[in-house]
Protein backbone atom coordinates (compact mmCIF):
# COMPACT_ATOMS: atom_id res chain seq x y z
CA UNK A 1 0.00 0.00 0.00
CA UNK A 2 1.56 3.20 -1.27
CA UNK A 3 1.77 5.86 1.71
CA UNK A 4 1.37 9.60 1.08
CA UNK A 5 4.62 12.25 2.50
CA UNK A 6 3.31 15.32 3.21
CA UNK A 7 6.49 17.12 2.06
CA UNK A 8 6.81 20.61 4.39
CA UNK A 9 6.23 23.69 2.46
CA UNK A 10 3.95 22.23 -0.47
CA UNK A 11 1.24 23.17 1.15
CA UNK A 12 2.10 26.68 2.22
CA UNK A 13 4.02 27.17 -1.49
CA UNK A 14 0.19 25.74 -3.24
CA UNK A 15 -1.55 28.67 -1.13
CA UNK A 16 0.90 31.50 -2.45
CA UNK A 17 0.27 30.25 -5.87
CA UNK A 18 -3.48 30.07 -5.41
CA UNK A 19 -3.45 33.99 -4.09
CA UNK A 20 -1.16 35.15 -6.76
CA UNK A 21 -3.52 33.64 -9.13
CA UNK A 22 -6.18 35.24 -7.27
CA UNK A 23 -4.61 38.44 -7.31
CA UNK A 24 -3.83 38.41 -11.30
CA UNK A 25 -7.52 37.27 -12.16
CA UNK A 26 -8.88 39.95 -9.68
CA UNK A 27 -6.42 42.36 -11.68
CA UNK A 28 -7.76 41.49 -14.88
CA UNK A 29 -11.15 42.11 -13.67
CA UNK A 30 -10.84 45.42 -12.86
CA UNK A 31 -9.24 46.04 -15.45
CA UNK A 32 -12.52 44.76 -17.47
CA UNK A 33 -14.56 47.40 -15.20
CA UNK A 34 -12.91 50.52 -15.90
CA UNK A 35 -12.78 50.26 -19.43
CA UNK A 36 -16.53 50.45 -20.08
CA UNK A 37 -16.69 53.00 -17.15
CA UNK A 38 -14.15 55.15 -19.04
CA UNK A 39 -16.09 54.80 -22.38
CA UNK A 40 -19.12 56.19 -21.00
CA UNK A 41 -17.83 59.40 -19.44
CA UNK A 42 -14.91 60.60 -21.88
CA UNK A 43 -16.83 60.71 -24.79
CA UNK A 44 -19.95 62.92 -23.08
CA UNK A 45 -17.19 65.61 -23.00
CA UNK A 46 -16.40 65.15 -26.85
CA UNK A 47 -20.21 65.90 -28.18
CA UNK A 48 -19.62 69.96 -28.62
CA UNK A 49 -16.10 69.03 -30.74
CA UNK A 50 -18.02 66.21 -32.76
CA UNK A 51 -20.66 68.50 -34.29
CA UNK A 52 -17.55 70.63 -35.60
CA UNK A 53 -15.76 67.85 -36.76
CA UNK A 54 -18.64 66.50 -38.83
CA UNK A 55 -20.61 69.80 -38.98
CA UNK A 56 -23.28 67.84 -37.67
CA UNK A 57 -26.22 69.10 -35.00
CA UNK A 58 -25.95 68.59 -31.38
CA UNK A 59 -29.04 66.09 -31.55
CA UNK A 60 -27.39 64.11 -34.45
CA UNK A 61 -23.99 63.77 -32.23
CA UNK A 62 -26.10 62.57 -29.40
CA UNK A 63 -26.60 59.55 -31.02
CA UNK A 64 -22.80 58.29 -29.96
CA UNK A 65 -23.89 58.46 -26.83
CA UNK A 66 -27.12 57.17 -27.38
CA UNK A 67 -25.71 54.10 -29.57
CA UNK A 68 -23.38 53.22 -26.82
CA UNK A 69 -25.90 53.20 -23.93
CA UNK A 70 -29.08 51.36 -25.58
CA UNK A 71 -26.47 48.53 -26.94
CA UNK A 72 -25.03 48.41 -23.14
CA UNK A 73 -28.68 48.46 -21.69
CA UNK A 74 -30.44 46.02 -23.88
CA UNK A 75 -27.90 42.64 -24.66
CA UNK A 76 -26.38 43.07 -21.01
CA UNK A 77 -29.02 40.57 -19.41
CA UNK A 78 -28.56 38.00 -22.82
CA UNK A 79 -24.48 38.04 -22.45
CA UNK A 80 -24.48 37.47 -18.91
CA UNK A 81 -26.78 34.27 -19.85
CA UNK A 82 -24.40 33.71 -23.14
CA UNK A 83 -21.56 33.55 -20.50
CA UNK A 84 -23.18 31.19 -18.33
CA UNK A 85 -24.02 28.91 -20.51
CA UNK A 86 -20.94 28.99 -23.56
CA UNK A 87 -18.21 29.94 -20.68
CA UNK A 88 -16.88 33.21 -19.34
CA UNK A 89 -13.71 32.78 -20.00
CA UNK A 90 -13.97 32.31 -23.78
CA UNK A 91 -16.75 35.52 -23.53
CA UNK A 92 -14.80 37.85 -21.45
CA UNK A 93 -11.50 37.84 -23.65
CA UNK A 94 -13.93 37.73 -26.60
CA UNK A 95 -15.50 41.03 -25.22
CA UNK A 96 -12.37 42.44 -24.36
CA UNK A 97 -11.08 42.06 -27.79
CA UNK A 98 -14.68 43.19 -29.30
CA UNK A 99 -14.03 46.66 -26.95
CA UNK A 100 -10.58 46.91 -28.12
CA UNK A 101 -11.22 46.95 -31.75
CA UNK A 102 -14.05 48.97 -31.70
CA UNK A 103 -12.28 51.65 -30.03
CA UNK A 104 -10.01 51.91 -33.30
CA UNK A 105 -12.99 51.90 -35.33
CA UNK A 106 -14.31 55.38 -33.63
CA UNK A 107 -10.93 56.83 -33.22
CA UNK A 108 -10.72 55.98 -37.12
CA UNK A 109 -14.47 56.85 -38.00
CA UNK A 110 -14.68 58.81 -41.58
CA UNK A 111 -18.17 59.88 -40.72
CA UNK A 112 -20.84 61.17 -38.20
CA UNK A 113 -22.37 57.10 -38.85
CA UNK A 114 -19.01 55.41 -39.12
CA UNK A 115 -18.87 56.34 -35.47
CA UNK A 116 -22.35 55.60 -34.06
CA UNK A 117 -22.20 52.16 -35.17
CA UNK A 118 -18.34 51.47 -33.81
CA UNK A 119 -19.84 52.90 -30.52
CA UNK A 120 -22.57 50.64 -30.77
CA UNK A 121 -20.24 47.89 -31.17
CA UNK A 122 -18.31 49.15 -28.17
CA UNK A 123 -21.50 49.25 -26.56
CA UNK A 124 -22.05 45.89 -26.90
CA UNK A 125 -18.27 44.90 -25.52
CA UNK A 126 -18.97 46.77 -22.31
CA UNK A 127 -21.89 44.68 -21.50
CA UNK A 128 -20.07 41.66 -21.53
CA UNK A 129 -17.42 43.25 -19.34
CA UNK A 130 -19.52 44.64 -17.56
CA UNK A 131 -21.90 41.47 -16.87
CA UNK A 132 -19.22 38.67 -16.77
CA UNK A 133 -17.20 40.34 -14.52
CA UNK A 134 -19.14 40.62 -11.68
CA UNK A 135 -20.03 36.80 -12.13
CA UNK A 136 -16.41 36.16 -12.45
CA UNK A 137 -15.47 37.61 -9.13
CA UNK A 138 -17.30 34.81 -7.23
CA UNK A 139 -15.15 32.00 -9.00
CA UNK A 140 -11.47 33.67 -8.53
CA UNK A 141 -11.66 34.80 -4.68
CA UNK A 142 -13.03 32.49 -1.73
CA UNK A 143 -16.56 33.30 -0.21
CA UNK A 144 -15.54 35.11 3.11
CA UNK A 145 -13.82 37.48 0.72
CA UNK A 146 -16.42 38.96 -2.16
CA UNK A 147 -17.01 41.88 -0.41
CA UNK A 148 -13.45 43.27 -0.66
CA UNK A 149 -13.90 41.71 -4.48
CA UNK A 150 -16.88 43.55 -5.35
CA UNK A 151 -15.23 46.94 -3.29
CA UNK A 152 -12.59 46.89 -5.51
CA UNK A 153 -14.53 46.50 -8.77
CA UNK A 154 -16.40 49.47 -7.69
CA UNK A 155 -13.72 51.65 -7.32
CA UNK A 156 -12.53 50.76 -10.76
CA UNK A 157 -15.41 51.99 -12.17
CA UNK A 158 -15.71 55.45 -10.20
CA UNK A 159 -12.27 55.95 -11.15
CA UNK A 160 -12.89 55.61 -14.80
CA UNK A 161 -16.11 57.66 -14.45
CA UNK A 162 -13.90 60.05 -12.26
CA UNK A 163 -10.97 60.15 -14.77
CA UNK A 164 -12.98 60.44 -18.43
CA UNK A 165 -14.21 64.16 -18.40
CA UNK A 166 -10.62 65.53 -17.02
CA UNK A 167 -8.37 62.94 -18.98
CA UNK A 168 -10.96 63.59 -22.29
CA UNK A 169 -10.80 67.19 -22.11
CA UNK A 170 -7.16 67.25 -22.25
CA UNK A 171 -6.76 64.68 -24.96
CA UNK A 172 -9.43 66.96 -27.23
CA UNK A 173 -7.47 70.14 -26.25
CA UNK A 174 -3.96 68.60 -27.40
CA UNK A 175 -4.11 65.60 -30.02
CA UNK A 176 -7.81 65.85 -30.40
CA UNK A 177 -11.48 63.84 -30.17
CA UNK A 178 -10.07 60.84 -31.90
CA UNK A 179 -7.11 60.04 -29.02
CA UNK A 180 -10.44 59.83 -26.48
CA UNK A 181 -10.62 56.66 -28.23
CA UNK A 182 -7.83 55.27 -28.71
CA UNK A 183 -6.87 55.41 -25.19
CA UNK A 184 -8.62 52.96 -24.25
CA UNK A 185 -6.44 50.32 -26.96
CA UNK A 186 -3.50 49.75 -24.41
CA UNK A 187 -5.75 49.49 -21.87
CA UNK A 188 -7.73 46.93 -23.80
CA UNK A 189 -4.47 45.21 -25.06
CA UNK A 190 -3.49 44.71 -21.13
CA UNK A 191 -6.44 43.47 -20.08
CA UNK A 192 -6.55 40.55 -22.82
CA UNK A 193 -3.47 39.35 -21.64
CA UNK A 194 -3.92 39.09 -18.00
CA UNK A 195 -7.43 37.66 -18.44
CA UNK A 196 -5.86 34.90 -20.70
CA UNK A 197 -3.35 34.20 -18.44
CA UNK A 198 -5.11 34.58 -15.33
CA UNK A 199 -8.67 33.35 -15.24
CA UNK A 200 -9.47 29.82 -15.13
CA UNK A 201 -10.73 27.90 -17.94
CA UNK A 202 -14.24 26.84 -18.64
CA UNK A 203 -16.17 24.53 -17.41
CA UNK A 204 -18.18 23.14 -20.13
CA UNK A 205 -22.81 22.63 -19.54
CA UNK A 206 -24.38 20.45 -21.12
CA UNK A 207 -28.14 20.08 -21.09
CA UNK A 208 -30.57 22.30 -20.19
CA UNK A 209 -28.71 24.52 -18.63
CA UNK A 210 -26.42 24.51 -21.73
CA UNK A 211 -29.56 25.93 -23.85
CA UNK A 212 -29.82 29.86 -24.71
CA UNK A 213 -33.33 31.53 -24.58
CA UNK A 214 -32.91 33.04 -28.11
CA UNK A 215 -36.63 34.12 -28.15
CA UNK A 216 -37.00 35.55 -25.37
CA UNK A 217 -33.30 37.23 -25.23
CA UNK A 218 -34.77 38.54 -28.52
CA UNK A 219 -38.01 39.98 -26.79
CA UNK A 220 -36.15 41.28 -23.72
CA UNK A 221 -33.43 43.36 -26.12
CA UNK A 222 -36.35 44.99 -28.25
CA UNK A 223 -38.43 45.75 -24.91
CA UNK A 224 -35.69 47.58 -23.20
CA UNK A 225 -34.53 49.14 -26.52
CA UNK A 226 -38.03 50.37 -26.62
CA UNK A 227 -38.22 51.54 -22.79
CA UNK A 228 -34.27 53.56 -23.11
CA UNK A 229 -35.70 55.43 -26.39
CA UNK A 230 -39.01 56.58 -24.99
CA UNK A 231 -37.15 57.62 -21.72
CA UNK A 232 -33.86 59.55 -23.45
CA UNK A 233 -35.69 60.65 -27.12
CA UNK A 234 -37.29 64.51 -26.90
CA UNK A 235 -34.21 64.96 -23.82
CA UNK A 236 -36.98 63.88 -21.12
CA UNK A 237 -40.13 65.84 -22.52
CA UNK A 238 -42.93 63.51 -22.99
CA UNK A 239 -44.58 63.62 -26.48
CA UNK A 240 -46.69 60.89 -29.27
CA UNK A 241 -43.57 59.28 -29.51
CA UNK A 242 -42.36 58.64 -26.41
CA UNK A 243 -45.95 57.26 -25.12
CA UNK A 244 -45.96 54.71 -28.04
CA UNK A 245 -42.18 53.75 -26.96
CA UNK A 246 -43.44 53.25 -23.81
CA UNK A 247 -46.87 50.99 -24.61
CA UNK A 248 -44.60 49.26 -26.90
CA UNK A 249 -42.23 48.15 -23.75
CA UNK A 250 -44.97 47.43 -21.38
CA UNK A 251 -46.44 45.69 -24.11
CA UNK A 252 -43.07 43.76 -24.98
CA UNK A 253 -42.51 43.07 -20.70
CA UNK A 254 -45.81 40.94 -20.79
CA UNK A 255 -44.44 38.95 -23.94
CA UNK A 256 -41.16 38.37 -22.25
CA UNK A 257 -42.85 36.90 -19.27
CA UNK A 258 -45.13 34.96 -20.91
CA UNK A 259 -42.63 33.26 -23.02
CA UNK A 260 -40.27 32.63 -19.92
CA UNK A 261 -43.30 30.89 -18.38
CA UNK A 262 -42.89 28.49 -21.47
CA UNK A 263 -39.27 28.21 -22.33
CA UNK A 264 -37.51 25.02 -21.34
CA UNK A 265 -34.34 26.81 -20.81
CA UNK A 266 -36.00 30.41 -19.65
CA UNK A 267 -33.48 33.35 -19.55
CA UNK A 268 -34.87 34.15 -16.58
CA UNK A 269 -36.23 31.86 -14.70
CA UNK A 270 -39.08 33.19 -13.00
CA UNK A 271 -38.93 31.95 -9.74
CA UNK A 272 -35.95 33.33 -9.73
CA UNK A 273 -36.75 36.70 -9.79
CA UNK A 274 -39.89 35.69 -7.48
CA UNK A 275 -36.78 35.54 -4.97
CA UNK A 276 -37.30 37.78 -2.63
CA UNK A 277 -33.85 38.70 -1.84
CA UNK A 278 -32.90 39.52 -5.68
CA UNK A 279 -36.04 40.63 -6.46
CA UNK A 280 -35.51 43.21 -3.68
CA UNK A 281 -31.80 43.79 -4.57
CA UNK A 282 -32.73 44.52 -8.38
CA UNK A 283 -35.44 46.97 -7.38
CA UNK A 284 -33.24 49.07 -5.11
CA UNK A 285 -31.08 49.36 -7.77
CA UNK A 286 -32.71 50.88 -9.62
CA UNK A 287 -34.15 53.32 -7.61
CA UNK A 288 -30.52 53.86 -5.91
CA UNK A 289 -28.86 54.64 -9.77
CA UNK A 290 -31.88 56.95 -10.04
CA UNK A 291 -31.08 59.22 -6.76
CA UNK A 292 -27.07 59.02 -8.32
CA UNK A 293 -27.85 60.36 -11.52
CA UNK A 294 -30.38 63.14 -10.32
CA UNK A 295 -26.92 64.34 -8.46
CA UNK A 296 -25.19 64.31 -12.26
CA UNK A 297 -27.67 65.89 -13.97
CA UNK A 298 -29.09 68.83 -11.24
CA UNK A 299 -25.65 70.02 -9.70
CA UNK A 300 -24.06 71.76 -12.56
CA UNK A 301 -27.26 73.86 -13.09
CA UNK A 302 -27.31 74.30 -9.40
CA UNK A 303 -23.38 75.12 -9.05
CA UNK A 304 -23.08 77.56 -11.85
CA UNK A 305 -26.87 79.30 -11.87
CA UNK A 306 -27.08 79.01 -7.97
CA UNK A 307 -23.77 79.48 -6.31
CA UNK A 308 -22.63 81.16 -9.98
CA UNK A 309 -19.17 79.06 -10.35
CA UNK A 310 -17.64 78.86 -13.75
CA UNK A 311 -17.46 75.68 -16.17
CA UNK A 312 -14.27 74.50 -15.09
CA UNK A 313 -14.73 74.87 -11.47
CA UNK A 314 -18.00 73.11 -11.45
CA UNK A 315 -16.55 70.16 -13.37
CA UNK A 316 -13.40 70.19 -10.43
CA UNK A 317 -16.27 70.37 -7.81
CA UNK A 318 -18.51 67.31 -9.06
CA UNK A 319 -15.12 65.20 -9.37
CA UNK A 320 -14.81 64.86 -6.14
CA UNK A 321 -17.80 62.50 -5.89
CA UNK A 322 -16.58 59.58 -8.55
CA UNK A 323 -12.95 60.67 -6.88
CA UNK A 324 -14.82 59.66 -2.99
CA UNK A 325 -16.53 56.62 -4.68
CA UNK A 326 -13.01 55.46 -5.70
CA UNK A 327 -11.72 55.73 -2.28
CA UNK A 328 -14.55 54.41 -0.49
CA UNK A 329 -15.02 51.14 -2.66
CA UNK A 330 -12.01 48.77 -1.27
CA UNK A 331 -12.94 49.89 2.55
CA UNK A 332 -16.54 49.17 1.63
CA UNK A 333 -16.05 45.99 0.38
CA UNK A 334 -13.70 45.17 3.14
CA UNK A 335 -16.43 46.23 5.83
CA UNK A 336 -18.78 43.86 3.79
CA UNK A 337 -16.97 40.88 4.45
CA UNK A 338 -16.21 41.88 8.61
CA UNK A 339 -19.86 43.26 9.06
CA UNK A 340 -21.99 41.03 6.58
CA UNK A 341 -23.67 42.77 3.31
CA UNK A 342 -27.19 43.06 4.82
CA UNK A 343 -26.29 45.56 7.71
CA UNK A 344 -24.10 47.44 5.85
CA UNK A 345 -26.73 47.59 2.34
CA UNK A 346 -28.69 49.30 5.53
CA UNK A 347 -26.51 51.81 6.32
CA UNK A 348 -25.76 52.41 2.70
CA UNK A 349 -29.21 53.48 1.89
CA UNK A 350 -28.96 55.58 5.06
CA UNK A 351 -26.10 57.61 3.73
CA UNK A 352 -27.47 58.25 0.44
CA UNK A 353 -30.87 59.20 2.01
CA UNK A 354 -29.29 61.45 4.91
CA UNK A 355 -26.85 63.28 1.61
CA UNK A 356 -30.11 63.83 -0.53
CA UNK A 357 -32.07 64.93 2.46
CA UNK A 358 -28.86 67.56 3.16
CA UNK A 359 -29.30 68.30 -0.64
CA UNK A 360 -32.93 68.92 -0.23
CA UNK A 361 -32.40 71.66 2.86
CA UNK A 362 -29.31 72.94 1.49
CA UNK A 363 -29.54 77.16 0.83
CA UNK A 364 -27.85 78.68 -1.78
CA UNK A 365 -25.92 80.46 2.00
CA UNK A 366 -24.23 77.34 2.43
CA UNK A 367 -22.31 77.68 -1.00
CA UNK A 368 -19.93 74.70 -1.57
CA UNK A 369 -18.57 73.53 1.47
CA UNK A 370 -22.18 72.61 2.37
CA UNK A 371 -22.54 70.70 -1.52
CA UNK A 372 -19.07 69.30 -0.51
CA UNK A 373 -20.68 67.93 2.73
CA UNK A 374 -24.21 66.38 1.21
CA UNK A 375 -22.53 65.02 -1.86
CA UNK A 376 -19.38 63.22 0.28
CA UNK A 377 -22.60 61.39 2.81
CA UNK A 378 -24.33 60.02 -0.26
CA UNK A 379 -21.36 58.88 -2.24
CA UNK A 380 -19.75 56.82 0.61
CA UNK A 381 -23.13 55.84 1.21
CA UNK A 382 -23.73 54.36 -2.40
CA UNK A 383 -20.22 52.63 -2.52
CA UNK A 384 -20.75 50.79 0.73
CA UNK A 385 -24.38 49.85 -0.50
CA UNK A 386 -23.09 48.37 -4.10
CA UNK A 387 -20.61 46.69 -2.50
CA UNK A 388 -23.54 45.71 0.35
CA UNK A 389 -26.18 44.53 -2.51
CA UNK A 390 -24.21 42.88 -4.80
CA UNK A 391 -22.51 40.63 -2.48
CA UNK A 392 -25.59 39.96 -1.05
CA UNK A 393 -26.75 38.86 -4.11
CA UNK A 394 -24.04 36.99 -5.56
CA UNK A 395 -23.92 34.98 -2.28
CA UNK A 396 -26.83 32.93 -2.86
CA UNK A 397 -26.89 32.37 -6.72
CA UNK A 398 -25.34 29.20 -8.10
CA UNK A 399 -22.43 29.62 -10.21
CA UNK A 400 -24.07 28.62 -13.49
CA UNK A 401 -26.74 31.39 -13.18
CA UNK A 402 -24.06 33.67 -12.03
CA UNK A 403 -23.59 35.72 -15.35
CA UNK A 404 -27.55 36.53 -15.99
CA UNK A 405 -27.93 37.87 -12.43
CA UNK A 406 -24.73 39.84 -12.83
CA UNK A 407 -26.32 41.23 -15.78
CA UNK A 408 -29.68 41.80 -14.17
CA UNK A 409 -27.99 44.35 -11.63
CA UNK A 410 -26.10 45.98 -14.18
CA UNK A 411 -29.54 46.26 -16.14
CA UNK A 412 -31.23 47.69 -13.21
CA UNK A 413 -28.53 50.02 -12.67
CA UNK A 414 -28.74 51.20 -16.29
CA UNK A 415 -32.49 51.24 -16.18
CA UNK A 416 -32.20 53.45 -12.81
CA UNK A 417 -29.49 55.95 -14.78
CA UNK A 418 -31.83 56.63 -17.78
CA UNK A 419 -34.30 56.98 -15.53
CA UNK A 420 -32.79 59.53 -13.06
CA UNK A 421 -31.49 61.21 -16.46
CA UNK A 422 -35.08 61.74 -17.61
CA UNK A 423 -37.33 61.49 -15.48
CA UNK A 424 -36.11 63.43 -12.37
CA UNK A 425 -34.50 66.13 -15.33
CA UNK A 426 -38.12 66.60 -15.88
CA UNK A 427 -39.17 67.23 -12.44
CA UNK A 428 -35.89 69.58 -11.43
CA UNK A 429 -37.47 71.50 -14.97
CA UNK A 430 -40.68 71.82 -13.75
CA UNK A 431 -39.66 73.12 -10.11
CA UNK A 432 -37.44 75.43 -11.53
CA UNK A 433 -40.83 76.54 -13.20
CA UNK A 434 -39.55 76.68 -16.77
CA UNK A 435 -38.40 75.04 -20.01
CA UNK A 436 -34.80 76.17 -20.11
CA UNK A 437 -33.25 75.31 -16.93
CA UNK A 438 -29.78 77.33 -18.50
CA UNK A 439 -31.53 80.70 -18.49
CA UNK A 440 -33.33 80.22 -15.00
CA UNK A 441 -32.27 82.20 -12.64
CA UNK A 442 -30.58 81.49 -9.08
CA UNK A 443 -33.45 81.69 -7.06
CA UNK A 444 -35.67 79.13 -9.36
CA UNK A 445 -32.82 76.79 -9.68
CA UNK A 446 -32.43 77.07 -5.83
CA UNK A 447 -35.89 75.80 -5.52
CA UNK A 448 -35.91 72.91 -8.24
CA UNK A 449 -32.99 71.60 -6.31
CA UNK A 450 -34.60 71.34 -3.24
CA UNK A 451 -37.71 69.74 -4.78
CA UNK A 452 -35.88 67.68 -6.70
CA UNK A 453 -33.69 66.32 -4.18
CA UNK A 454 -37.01 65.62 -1.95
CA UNK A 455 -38.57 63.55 -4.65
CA UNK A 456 -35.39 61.43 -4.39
CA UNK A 457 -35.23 61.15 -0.69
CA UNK A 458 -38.37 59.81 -0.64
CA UNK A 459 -37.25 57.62 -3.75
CA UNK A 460 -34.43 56.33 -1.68
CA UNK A 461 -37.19 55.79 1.67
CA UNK A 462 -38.77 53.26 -0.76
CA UNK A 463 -35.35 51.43 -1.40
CA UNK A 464 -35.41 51.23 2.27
CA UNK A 465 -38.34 50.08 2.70
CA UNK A 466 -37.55 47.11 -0.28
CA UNK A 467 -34.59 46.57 1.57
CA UNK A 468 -36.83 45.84 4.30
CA UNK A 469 -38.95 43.33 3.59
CA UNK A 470 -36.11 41.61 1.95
CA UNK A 471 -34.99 40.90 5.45
């Protein structure tokens, strides 16, 4: 009978090898989160040079923003499911090398619809990183530790949302609009390799579970395409268009479900979304992203009209939020794993709803220090809830159902952004009490922040009160 020798060392020499893998794969990860981050916010700032550049209007050059979002927003649920099912490996690097490529492609675009379409492309590259690396994060790091995991994806993405409107206005000042894009090449080009070295391979499904829901991943794409358009076209005012948009996505939601009820292989599976826990999780999203980008879309009027600071210093004021969010993620995450993600999900919400409560008092006599203040509580607060929720989440799914719940959050993120974008635009506009929020003056814009900002403390109450009953 042969007899095993533990031989001293192996052991502690097979753990340093499993962390440095670890660490590599974690690397390549975040890597795969602040590329898509950095997409969306550098080219916003390029949108006045691209109607010069292709002597085009500002509502036609909207459209590579537009391209980029409602390709992100609609195929992020159906990759995450793609991922699951044909491996995330393979997908990953695939998207990786998708986002790569198109990058070239706008930074090369001959024409206004050269561009749209390479940013849909793109689009569609940063929802599989976006989806599949989330569900990745729970197969390179041990349980105890996805908090920390999830912290530190977070803070990848702030700091590409924090770095694209400083690092894109100096690229379009110097070498111009087309380097905004082709920044993001080495980035893309390091990424590919660490991910191929770094994340484990594939484990292959057969089966059921190995079947894609190409029906209903159709329905689900054209049904959110439908709900982004009627909530971004006519920049938030309601017209013909926009209500048919929006019949045509309620109309679209009860086709989805119907077929899911039916599919062998469902997208997703009903009862899972019947969960309480992620059916609670998904809807706080939401209505989290939708307080987050009310902040984006209110404070310049408010910092420039209201307090009357300049372009530039407005932009170096709202910086410091995505520059907080970076700071806060790892610590978040870390506090996560110590603390466990319910409690701290709990205190979250309590920090964004105490900053848009501070928001909602705040008088134009408190100037920025007192912005500074409100703005600081709800960031921290929203990095230690994502962290919080999507741990919480993650936690309970099983692996191969990993990637379509990974894209569900980011969906209800997405969902919560265009929402907070257009919907609470709209009601900042009509406290203000007129059409042109840039010619109001200080005292109106004064007021439509405060009501704003009310609306969306009570909008965060209600993620409390989801959060809840989850419990």
């Amino acid at each position: 009978m042969a007899t095993v020798v533990a031989i001293p060392g192996e052991a502690a020499r097979g753990n340093a090898t499993d962390t440095a893998s670890a660490t590599w794969a974690l690397a390549a990860l975040a890597l795969c989160m602040l590329l898509p981050s950095l997409g969306t916010s550098i080219a916003n700032v390029a949108l006045p040079a691209l109607t010069g550049a292709f002597d085009a209007t500002f509502a036609q050059v909207q459209w590579v923003v537009l391209a980029y979002l409602l390709a992100n927003t609609t195929l992020i649920v159906g990759v995450g499911r793609l991922g699951d099912v044909a491996g995330r490996r393979r997908l990953l690097v695939a998207g990786i090398a998708l986002f790569t490529t198109a990058s070239v492609a706008c930074a090369l675009a001959p024409s206004l619809g050269w561009l749209i379409a390479a940013r849909a492309l793109q689009g569609l590259g940063a929802a599989v990183l976006m989806a599949l690396s989330t569900a990745f994060a729970g197969d390179v790091v041990p349980k105890e530790r996805t908090g920390s995991a999830m912290g530190l994806l977070g803070t990848m993405s702030a700091v590409g949302t924090a770095l694209g409107p400083s690092l894109g206005g100096v690229l379009i000042a110097g070498p111009g609009w087309r380097t905004i894009f082709l920044v993001n090449v080495p980035l893309g080009i390091l990424a590919f390799v660490v991910a191929l070295r770094s994340l484990p391979a594939d484990r292959a499904r057969r089966g059921a579970a190995g079947r894609i829901d190409a029906t209903g991943t159709f329905v689900l794409a054209l049904t959110l395409a439908a709900y982004a358009l009627a909530m971004t076209l006519g920049r938030g005012r309601a017209g013909a268009a926009n209500a048919a948009l929006l019949a045509a996505a309620v109309a679209g939601l009860g086709l989805f479900v119907w077929i899911e009820m039916r599919a062998a292989s469902p997208l997703v599976p009903l009862a899972m979304v019947r969960s309480r826990t992620l059916a609670a999780s998904l809807g706080a999203t939401a209505l989290v992203s939708t307080v987050m980008m009310t902040t984006l879309v209110v404070s310049p009027f408010y910092l420039m009209r209201a307090l009357g600071l300049g372009a530039a210093s407005a932009g170096l004021v709202m910086s410091l939020g995505p520059i907080v969010a970076a700071m806060a993620g790892v610590p978040a995450g870390r506090l996560v794993d110590r603390l466990g993600a319910t409690r701290l999900a709990a205190a979250g919400l309590t920090g964004i709803g105490a900053g848009g409560l501070a928001l909602s008092l705040l008088p134009t006599t408190a100037g920025i220090a007192g912005y500074l203040a409100a703005i600081v509580t709800t960031t921290v607060g929203y990095a230690v809830f994502q962290a919080a929720n999507t741990t919480a989440v993650l936690a309970n799914v099983p692996p191969d159902r990993r990637g379509v719940v990974s894209g569900l959050l980011n969906l209800a993120r997405n969902l919560g952004l265009i929402t907070g974008a257009s919907a609470m635009g709209a009601v900042f506009a009509h406290a203000a009490g007129t059409n042109d929020v840039a010619t109001a003056t200080p005292g109106s814009v004064a007021v439509g922040m405060r009501i704003t900002f009310a609306v969306a403390t009570g909008v965060i109450a209600a993620a409390m009160g989801i959060a809840r009953h989850r419990r």
